[in-house]
Structure formats: structure tokens, C-alpha cells
PDB file of N, CA and C in Angstrom:
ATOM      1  N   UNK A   1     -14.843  65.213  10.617  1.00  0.00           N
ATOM      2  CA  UNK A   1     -15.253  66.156  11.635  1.00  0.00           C
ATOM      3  C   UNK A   1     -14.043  66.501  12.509  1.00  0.00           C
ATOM      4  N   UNK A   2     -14.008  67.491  13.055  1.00  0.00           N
ATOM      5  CA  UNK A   2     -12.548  67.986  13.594  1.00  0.00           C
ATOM      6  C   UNK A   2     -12.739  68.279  14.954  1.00  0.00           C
ATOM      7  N   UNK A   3     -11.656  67.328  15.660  1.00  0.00           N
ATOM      8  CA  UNK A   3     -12.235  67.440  17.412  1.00  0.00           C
ATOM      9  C   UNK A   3     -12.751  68.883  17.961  1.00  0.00           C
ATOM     10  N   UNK A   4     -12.067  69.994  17.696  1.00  0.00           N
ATOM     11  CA  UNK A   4     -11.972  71.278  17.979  1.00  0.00           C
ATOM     12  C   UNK A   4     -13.584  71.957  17.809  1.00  0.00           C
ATOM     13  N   UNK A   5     -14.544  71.397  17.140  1.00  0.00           N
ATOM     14  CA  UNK A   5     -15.527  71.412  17.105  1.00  0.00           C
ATOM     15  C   UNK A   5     -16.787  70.571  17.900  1.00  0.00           C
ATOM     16  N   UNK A   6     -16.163  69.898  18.254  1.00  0.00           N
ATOM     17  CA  UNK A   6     -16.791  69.260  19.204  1.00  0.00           C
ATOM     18  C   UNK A   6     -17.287  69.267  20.445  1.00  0.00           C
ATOM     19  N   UNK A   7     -18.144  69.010  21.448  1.00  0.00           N
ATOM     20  CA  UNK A   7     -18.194  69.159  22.756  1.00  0.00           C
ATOM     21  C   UNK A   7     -17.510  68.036  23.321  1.00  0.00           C
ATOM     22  N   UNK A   8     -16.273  68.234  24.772  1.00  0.00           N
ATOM     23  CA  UNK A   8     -15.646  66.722  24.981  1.00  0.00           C
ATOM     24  C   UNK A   8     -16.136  66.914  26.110  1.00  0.00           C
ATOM     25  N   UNK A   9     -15.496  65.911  26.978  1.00  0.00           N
ATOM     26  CA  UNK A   9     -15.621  65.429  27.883  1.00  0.00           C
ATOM     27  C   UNK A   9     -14.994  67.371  29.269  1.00  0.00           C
ATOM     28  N   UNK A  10     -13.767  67.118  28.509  1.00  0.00           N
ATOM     29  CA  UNK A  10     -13.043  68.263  29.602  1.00  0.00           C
ATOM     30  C   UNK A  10     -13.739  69.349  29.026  1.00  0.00           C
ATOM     31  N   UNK A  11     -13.892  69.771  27.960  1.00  0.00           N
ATOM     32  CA  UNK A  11     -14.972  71.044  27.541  1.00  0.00           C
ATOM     33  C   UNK A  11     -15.900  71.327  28.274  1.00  0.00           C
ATOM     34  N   UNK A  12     -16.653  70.213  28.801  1.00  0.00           N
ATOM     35  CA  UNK A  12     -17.759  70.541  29.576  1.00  0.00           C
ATOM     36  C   UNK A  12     -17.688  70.578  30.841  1.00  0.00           C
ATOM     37  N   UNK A  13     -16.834  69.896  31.020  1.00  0.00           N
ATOM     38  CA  UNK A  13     -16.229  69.853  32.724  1.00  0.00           C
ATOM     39  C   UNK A  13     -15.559  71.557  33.028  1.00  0.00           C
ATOM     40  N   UNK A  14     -14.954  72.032  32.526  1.00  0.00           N
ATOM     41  CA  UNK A  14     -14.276  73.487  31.919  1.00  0.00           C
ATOM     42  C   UNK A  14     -15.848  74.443  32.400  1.00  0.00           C
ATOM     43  N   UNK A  15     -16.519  74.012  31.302  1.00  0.00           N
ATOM     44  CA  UNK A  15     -18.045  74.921  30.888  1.00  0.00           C
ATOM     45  C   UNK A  15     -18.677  74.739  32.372  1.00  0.00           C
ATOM     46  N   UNK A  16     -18.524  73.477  32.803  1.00  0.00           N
ATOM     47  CA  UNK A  16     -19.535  73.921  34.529  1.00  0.00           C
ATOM     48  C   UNK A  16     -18.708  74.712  35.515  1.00  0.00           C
ATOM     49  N   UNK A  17     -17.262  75.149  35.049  1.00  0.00           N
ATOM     50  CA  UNK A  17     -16.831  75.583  36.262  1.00  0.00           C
ATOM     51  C   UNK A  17     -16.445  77.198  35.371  1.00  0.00           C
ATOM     52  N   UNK A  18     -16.644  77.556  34.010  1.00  0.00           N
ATOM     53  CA  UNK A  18     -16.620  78.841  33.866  1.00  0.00           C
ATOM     54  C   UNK A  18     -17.488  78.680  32.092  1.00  0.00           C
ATOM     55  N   UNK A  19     -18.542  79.480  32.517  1.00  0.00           N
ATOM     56  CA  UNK A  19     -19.058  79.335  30.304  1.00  0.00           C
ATOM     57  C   UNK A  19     -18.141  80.190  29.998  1.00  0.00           C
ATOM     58  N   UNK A  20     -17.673  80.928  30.362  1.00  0.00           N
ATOM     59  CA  UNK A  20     -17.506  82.061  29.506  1.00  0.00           C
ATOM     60  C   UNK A  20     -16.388  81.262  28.912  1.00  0.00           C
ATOM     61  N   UNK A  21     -15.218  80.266  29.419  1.00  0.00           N
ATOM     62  CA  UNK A  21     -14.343  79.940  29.163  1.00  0.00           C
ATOM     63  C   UNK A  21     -14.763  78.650  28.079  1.00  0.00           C
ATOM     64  N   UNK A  22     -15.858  78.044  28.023  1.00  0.00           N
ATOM     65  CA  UNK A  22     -16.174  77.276  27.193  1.00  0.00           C
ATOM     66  C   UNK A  22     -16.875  78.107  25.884  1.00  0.00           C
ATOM     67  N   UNK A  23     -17.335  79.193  26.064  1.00  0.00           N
ATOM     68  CA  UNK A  23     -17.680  79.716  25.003  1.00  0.00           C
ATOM     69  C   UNK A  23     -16.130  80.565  24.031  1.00  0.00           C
ATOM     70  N   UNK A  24     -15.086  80.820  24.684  1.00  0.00           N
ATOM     71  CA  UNK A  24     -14.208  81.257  23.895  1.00  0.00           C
ATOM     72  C   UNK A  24     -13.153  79.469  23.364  1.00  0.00           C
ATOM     73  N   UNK A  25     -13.684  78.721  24.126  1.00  0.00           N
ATOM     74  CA  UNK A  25     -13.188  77.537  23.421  1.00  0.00           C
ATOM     75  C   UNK A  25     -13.422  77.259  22.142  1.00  0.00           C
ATOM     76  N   UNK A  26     -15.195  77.622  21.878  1.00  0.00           N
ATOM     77  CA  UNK A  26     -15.675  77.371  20.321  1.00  0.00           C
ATOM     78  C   UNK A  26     -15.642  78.681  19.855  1.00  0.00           C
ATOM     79  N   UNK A  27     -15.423  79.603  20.391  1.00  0.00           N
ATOM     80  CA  UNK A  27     -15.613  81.259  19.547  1.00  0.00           C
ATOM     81  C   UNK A  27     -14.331  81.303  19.239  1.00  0.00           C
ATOM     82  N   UNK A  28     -13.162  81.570  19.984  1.00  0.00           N
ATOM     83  CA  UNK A  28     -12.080  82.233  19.663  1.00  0.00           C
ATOM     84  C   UNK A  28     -11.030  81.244  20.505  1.00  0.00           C
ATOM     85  N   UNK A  29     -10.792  79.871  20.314  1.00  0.00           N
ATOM     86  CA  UNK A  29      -9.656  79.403  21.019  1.00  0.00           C
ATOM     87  C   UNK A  29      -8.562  80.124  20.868  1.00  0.00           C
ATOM     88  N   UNK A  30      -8.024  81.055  20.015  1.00  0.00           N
ATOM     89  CA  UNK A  30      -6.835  81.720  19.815  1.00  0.00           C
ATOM     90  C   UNK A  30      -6.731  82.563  21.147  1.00  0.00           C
ATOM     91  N   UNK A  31      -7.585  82.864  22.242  1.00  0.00           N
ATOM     92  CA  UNK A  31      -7.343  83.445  22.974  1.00  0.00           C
ATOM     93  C   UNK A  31      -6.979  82.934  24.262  1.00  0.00           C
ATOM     94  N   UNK A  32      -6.891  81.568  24.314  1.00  0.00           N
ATOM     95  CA  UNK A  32      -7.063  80.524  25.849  1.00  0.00           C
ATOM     96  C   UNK A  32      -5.590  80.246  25.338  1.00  0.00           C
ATOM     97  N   UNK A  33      -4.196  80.935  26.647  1.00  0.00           N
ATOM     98  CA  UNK A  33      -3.088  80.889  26.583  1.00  0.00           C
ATOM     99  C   UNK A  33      -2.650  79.270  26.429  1.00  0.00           C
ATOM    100  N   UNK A  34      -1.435  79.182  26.380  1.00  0.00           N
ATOM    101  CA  UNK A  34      -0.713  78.191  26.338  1.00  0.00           C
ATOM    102  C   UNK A  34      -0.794  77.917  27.338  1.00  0.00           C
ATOM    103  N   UNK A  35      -0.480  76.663  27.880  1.00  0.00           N
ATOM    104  CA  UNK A  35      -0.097  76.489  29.113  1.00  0.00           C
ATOM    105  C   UNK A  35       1.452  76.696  29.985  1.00  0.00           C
ATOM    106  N   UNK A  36       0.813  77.260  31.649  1.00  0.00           N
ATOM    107  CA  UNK A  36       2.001  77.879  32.219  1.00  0.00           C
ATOM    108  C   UNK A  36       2.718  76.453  32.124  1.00  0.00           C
ATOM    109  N   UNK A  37       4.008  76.387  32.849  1.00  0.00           N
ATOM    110  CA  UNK A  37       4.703  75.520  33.353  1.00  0.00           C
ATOM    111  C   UNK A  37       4.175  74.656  34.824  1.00  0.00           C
ATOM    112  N   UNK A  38       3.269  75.322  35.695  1.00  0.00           N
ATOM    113  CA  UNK A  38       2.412  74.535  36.635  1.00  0.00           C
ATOM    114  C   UNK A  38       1.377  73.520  35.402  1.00  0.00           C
ATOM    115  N   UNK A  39       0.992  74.186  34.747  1.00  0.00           N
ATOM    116  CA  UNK A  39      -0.242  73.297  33.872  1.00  0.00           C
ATOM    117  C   UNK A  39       0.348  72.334  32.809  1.00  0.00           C
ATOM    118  N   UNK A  40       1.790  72.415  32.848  1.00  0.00           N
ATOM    119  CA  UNK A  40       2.459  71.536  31.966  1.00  0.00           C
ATOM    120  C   UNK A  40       2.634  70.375  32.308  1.00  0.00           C
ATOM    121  N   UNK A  41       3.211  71.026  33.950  1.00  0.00           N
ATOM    122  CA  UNK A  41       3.868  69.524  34.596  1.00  0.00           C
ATOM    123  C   UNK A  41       2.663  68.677  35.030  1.00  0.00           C
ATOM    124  N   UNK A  42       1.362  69.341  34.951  1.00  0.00           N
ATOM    125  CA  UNK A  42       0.370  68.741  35.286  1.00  0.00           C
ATOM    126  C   UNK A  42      -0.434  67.752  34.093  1.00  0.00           C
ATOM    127  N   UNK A  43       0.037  68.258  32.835  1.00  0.00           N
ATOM    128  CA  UNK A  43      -0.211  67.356  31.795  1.00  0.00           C
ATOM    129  C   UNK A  43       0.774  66.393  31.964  1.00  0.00           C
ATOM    130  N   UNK A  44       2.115  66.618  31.981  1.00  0.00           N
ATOM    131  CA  UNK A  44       2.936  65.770  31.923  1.00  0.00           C
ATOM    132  C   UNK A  44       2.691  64.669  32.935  1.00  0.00           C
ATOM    133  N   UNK A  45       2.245  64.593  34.109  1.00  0.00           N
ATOM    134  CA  UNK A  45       1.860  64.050  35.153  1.00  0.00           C
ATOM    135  C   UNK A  45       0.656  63.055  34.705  1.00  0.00           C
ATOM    136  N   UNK A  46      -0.358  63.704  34.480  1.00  0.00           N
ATOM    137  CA  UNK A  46      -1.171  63.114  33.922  1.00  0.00           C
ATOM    138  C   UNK A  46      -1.219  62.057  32.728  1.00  0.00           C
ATOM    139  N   UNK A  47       0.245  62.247  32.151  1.00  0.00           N
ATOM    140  CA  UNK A  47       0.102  61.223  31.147  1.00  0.00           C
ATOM    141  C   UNK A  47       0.880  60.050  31.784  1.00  0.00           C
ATOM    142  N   UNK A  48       2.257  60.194  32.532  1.00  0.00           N
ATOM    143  CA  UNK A  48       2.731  59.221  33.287  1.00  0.00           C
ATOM    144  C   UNK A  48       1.681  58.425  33.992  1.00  0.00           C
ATOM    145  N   UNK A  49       0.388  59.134  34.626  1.00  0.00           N
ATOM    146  CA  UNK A  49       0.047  58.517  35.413  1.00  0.00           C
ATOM    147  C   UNK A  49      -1.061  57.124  34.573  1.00  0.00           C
ATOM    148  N   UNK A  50      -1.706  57.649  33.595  1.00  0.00           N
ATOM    149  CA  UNK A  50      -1.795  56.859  32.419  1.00  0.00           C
ATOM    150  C   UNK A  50      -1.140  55.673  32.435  1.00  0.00           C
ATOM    151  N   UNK A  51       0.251  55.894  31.696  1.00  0.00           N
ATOM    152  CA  UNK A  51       1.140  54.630  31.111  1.00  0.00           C
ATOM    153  C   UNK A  51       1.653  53.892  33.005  1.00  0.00           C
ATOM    154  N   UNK A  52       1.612  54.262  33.987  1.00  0.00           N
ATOM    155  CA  UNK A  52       1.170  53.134  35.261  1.00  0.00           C
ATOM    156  C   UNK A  52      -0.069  52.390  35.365  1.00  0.00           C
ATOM    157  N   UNK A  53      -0.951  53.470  35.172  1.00  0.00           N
ATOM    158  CA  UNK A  53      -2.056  52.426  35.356  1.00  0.00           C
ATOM    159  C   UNK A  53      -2.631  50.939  34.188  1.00  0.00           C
ATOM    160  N   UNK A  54      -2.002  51.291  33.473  1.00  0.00           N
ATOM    161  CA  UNK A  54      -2.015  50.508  32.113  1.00  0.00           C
ATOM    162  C   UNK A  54      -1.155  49.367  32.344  1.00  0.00           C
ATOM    163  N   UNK A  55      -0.194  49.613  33.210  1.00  0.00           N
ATOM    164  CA  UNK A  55       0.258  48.131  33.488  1.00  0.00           C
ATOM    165  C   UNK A  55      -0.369  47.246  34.483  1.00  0.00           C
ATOM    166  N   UNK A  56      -1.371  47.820  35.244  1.00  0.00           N
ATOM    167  CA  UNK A  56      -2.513  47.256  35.881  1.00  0.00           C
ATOM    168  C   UNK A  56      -3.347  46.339  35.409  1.00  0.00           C
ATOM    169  N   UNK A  57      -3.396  46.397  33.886  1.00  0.00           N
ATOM    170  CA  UNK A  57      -4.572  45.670  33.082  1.00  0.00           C
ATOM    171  C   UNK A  57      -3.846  45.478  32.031  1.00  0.00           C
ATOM    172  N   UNK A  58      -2.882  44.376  31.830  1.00  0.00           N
ATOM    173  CA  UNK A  58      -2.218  44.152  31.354  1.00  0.00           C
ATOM    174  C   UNK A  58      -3.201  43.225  30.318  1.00  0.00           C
ATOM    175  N   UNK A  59      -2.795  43.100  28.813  1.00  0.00           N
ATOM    176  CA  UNK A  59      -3.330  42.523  27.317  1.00  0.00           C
ATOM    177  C   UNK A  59      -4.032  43.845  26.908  1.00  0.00           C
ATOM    178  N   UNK A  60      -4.577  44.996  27.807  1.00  0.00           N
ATOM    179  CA  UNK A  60      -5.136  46.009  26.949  1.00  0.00           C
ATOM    180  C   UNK A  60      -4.354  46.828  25.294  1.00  0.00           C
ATOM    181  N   UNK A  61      -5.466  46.917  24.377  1.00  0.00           N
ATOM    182  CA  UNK A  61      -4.965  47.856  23.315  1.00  0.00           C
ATOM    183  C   UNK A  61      -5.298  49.249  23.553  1.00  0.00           C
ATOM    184  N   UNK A  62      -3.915  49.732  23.356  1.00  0.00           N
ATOM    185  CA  UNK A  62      -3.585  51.665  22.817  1.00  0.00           C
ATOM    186  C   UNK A  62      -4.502  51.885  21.923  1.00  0.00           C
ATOM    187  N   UNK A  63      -5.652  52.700  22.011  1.00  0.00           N
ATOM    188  CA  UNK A  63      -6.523  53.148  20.648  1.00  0.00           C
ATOM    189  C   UNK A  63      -5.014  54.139  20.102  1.00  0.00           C
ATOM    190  N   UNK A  64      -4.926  54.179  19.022  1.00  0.00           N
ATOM    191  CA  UNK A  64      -4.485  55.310  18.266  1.00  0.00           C
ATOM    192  C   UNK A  64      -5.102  56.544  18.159  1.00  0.00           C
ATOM    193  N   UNK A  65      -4.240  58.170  18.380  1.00  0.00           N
ATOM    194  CA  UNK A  65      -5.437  58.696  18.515  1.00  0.00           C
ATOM    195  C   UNK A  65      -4.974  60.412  17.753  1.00  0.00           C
ATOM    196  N   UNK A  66      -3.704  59.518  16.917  1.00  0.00           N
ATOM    197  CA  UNK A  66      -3.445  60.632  15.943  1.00  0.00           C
ATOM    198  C   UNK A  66      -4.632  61.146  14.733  1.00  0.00           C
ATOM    199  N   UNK A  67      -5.501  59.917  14.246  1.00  0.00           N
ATOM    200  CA  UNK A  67      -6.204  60.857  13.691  1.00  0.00           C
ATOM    201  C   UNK A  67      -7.726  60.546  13.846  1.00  0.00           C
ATOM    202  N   UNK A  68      -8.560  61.974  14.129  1.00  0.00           N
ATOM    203  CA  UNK A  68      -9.917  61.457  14.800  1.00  0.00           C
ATOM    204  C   UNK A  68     -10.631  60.285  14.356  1.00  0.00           C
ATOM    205  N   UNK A  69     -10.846  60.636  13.066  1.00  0.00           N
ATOM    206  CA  UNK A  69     -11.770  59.954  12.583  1.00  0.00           C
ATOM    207  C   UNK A  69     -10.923  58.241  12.658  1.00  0.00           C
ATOM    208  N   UNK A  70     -10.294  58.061  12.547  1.00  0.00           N
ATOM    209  CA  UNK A  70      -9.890  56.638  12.463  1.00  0.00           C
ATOM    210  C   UNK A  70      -9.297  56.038  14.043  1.00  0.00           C
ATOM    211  N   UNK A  71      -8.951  57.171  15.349  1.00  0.00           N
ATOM    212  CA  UNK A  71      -9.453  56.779  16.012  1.00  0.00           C
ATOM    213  C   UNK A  71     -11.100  56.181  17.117  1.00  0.00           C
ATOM    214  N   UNK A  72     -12.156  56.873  16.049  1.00  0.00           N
ATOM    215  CA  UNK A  72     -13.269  56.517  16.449  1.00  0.00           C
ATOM    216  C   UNK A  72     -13.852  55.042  15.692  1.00  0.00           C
ATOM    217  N   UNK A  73     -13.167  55.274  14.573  1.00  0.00           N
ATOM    218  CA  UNK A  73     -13.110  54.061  13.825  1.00  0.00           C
ATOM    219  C   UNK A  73     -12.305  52.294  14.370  1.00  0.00           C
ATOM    220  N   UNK A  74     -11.179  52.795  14.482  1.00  0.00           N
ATOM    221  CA  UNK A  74     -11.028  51.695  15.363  1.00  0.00           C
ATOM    222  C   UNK A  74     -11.591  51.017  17.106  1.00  0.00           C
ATOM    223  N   UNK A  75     -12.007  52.187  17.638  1.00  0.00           N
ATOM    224  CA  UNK A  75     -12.416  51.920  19.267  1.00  0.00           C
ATOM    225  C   UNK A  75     -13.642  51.077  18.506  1.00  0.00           C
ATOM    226  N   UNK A  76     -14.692  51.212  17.431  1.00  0.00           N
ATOM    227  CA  UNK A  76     -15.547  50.451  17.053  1.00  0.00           C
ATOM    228  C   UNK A  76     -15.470  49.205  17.003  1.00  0.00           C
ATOM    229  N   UNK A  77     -14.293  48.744  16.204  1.00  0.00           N
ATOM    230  CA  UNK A  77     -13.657  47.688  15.606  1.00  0.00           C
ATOM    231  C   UNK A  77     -13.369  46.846  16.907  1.00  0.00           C
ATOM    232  N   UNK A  78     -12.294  47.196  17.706  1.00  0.00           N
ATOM    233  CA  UNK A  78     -11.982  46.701  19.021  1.00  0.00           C
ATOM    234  C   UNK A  78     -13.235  46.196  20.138  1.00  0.00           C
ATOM    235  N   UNK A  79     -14.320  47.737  19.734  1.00  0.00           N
ATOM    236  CA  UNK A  79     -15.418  46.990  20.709  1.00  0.00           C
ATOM    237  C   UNK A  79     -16.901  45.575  20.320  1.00  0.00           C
ATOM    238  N   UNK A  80     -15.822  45.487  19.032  1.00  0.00           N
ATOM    239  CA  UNK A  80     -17.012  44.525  18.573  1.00  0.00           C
ATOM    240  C   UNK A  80     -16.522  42.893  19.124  1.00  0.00           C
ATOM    241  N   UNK A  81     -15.145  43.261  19.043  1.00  0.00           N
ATOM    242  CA  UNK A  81     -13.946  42.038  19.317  1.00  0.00           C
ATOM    243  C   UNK A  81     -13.883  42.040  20.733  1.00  0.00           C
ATOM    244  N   UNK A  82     -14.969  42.936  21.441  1.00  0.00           N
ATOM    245  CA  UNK A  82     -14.970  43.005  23.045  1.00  0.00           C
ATOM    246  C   UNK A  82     -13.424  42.816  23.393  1.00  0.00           C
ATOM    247  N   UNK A  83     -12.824  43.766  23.302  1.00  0.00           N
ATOM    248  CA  UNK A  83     -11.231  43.784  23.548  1.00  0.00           C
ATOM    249  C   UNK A  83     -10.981  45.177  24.802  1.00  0.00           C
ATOM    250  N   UNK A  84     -10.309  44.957  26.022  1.00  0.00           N
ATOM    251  CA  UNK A  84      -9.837  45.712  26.886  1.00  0.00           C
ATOM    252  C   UNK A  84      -9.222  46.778  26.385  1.00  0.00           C
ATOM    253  N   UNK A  85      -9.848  48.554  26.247  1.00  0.00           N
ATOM    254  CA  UNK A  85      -9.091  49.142  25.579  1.00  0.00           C
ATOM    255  C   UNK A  85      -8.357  50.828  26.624  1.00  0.00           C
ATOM    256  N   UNK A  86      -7.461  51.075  26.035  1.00  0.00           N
ATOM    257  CA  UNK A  86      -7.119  52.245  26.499  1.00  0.00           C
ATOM    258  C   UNK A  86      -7.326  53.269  26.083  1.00  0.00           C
ATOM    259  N   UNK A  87      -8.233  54.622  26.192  1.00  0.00           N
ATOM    260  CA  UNK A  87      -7.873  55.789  25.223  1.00  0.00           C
ATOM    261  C   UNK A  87      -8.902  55.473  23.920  1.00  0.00           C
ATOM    262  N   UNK A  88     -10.082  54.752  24.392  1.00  0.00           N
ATOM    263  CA  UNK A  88     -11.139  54.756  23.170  1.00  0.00           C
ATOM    264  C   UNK A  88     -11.547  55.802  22.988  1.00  0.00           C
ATOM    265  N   UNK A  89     -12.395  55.976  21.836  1.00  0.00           N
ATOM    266  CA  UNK A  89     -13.049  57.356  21.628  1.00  0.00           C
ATOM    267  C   UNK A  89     -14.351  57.222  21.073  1.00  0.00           C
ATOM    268  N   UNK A  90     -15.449  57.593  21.895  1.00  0.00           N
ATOM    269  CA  UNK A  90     -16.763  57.082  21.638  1.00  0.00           C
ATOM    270  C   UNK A  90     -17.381  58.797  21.119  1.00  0.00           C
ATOM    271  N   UNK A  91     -18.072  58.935  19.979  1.00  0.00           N
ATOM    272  CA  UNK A  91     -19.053  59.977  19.212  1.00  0.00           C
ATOM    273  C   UNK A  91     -20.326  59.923  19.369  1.00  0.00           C
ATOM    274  N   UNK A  92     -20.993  60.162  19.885  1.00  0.00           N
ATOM    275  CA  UNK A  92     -22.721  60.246  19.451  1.00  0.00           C
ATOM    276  C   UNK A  92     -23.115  61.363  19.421  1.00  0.00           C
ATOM    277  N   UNK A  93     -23.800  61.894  18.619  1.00  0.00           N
ATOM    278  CA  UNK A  93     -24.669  63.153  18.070  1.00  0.00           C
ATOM    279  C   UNK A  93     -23.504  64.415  18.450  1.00  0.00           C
ATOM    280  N   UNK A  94     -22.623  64.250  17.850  1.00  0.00           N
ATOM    281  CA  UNK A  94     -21.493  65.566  18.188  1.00  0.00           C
ATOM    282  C   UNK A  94     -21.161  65.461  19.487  1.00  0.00           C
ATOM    283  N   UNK A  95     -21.229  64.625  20.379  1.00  0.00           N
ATOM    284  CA  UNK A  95     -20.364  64.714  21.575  1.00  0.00           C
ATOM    285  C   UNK A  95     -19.136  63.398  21.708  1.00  0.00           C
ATOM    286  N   UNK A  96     -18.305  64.131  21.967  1.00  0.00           N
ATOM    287  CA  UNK A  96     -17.000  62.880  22.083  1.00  0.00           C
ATOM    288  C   UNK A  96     -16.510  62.666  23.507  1.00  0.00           C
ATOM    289  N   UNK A  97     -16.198  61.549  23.886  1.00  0.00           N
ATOM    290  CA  UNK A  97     -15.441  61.273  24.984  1.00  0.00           C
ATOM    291  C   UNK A  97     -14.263  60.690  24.551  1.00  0.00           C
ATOM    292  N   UNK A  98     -13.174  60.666  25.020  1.00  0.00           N
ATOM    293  CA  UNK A  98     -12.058  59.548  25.381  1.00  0.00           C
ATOM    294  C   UNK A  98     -11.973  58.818  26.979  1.00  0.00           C
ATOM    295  N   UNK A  99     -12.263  57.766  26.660  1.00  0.00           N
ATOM    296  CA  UNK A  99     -12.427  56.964  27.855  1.00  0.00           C
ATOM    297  C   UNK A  99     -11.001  56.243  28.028  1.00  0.00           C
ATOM    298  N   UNK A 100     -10.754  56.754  29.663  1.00  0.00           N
ATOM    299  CA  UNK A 100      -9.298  56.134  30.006  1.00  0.00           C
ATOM    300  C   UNK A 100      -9.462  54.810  29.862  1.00  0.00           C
ATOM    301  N   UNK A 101     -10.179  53.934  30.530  1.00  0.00           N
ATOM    302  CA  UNK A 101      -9.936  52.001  30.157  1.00  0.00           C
ATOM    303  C   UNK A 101     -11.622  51.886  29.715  1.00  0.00           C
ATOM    304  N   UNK A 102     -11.304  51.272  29.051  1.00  0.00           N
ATOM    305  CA  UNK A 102     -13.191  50.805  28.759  1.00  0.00           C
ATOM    306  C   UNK A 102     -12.888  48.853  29.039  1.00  0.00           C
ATOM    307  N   UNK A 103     -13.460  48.767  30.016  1.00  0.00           N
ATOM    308  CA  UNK A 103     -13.015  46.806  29.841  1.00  0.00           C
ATOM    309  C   UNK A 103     -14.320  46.405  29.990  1.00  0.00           C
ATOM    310  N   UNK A 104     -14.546  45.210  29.141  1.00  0.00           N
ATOM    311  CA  UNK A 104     -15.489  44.305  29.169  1.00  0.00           C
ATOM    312  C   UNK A 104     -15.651  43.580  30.187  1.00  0.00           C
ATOM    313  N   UNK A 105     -17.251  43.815  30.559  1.00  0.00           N
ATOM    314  CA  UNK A 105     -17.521  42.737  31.879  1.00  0.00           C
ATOM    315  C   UNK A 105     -18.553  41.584  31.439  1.00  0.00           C
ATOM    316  N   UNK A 106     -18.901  41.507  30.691  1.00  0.00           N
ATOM    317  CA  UNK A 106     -19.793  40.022  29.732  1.00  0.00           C
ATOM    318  C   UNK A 106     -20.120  41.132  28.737  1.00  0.00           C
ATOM    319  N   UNK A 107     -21.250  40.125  28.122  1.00  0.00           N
ATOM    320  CA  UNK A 107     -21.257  40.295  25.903  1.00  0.00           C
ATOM    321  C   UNK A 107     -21.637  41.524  26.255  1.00  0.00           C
ATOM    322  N   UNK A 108     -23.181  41.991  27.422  1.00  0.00           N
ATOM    323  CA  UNK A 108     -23.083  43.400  27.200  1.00  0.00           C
ATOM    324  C   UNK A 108     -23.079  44.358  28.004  1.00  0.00           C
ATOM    325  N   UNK A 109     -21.864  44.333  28.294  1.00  0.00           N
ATOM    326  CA  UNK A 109     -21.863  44.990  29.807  1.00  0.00           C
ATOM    327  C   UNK A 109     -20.480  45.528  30.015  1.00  0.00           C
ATOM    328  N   UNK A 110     -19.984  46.932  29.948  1.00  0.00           N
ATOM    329  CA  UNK A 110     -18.411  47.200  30.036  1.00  0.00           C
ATOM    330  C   UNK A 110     -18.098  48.047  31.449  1.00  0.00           C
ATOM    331  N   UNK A 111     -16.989  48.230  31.377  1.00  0.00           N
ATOM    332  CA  UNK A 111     -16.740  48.939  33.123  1.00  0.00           C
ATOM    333  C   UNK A 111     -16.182  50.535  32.339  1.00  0.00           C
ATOM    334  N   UNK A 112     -16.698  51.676  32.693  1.00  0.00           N
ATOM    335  CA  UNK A 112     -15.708  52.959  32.385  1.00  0.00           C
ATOM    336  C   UNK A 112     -15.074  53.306  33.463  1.00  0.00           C
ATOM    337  N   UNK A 113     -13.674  53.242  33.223  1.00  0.00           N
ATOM    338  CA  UNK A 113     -12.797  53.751  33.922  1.00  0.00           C
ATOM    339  C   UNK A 113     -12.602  55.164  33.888  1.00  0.00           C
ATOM    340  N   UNK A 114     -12.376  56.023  34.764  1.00  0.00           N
ATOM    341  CA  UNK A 114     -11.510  57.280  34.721  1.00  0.00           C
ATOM    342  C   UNK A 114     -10.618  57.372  35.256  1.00  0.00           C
ATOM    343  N   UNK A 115      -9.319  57.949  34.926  1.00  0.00           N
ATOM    344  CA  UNK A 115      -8.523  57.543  35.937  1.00  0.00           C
ATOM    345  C   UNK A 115      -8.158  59.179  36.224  1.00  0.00           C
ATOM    346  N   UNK A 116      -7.700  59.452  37.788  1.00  0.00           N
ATOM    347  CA  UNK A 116      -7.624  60.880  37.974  1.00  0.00           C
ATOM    348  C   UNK A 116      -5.898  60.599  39.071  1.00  0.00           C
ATOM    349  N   UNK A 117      -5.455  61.855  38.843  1.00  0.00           N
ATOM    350  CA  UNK A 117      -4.058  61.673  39.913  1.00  0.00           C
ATOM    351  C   UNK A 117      -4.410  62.790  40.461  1.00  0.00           C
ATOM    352  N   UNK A 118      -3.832  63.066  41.986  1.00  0.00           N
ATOM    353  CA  UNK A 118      -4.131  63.922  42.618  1.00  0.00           C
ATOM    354  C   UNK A 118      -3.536  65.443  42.984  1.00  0.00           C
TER     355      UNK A 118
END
């Protein structure tokens, strides 16, 4: 299944603050520009701010997340081994998230993190 088809997490967050812009996400992404250089440095930002907070919770595992399907495959694997993870990727019925920390708080009980910079 191919993320691009999917509903995510920011898709929908996107979709409450414009449909029209979530509907050319699944109709015609060829039309939703690149990003300016304000929206770059803001990715770029966003990922630094990531690899800090990760040294916060130090023993956590990097899901891998080059390829979908085997990153949904492993966040499985990891959450059976109740293991502190970064960047999991949870599927149910066509909706995907990537969850910034997912950590275990007993056998069944986990904490979701989001992490946001300002």
C-alpha cells in the first residue's frame, strides 16, 4: 500500500484547516508546490528538533522508515518486545500515523508523544 494514498496524521490536520487542500492532496498532488524556503527551514527545524529530543529518552529504537510496508512491520515487532520507540508507524483500516515517541508505561499501557517546536 503506498503512503500517498493514505489518510495521515498531517493530511488531516491540513484537511481541518483547508479541504480543498486535502482534496488536491488525493486528486492531484502534482499541484501542491514545493516547498518555499520559509517551509524548508521549517522542516529542517523540525527534524533537528526530533534528533534533541531523542536524547531525552535515551535506549529508544529509530523505526526505519524508508520503506512503508516494513516500516509498519517492524513498529509491530518492537511493540511486542514493548521497546521505547521513535518514529513508529501504526495502520488501521487505511489510516496511518507516525508517532514521534511511543514509550511503554506497563504490559498494557503506552504514553504517545508528540513532539511540536515553536
Amino acid at each position: 500500500m503506498a503512503l500517498d494514498k493514505l489518510l495521515t496524521k498531517r493530511k488531516y490536520m491540513h484537511g481541518l484547516q483547508c479541504l480543498k487542500y486535502l482534496w488536491v492532496t488525493f486528486g492531484d498532488p502534482n499541484l501542491i508546490p514545493e516547498p518555499d524556503i520559509i517551509a524548508q527551514y521549517r522542516i529542517n527545524e523540525r527534524k533537528l528538533v526530533g534528533e534533541l529530543v531523542q536524547q531525552l529518552y535515551p535506549g529508544g529504537i529509530k523505526v526505519p522508515i524508508e520503506d512503508f510496508t516494513n516500516h509498519i512491520e517492524q513498529t509491530r515487532v518492537f511493540i511486542k518486545q514493548h521497546k521505547l520507540l521513535f518514529g513508529a508507524g501504526i495502520l488501521v483500516n487505511n489510516i496511518y500515523s507516525k508517532i514521534d515517541i511511543l514509550e511503554p508505561v506497563d504490559d498494557d499501557s503506552w504514553n504517545i508523544i508528540d513532539i511540536k517546536n515553536a
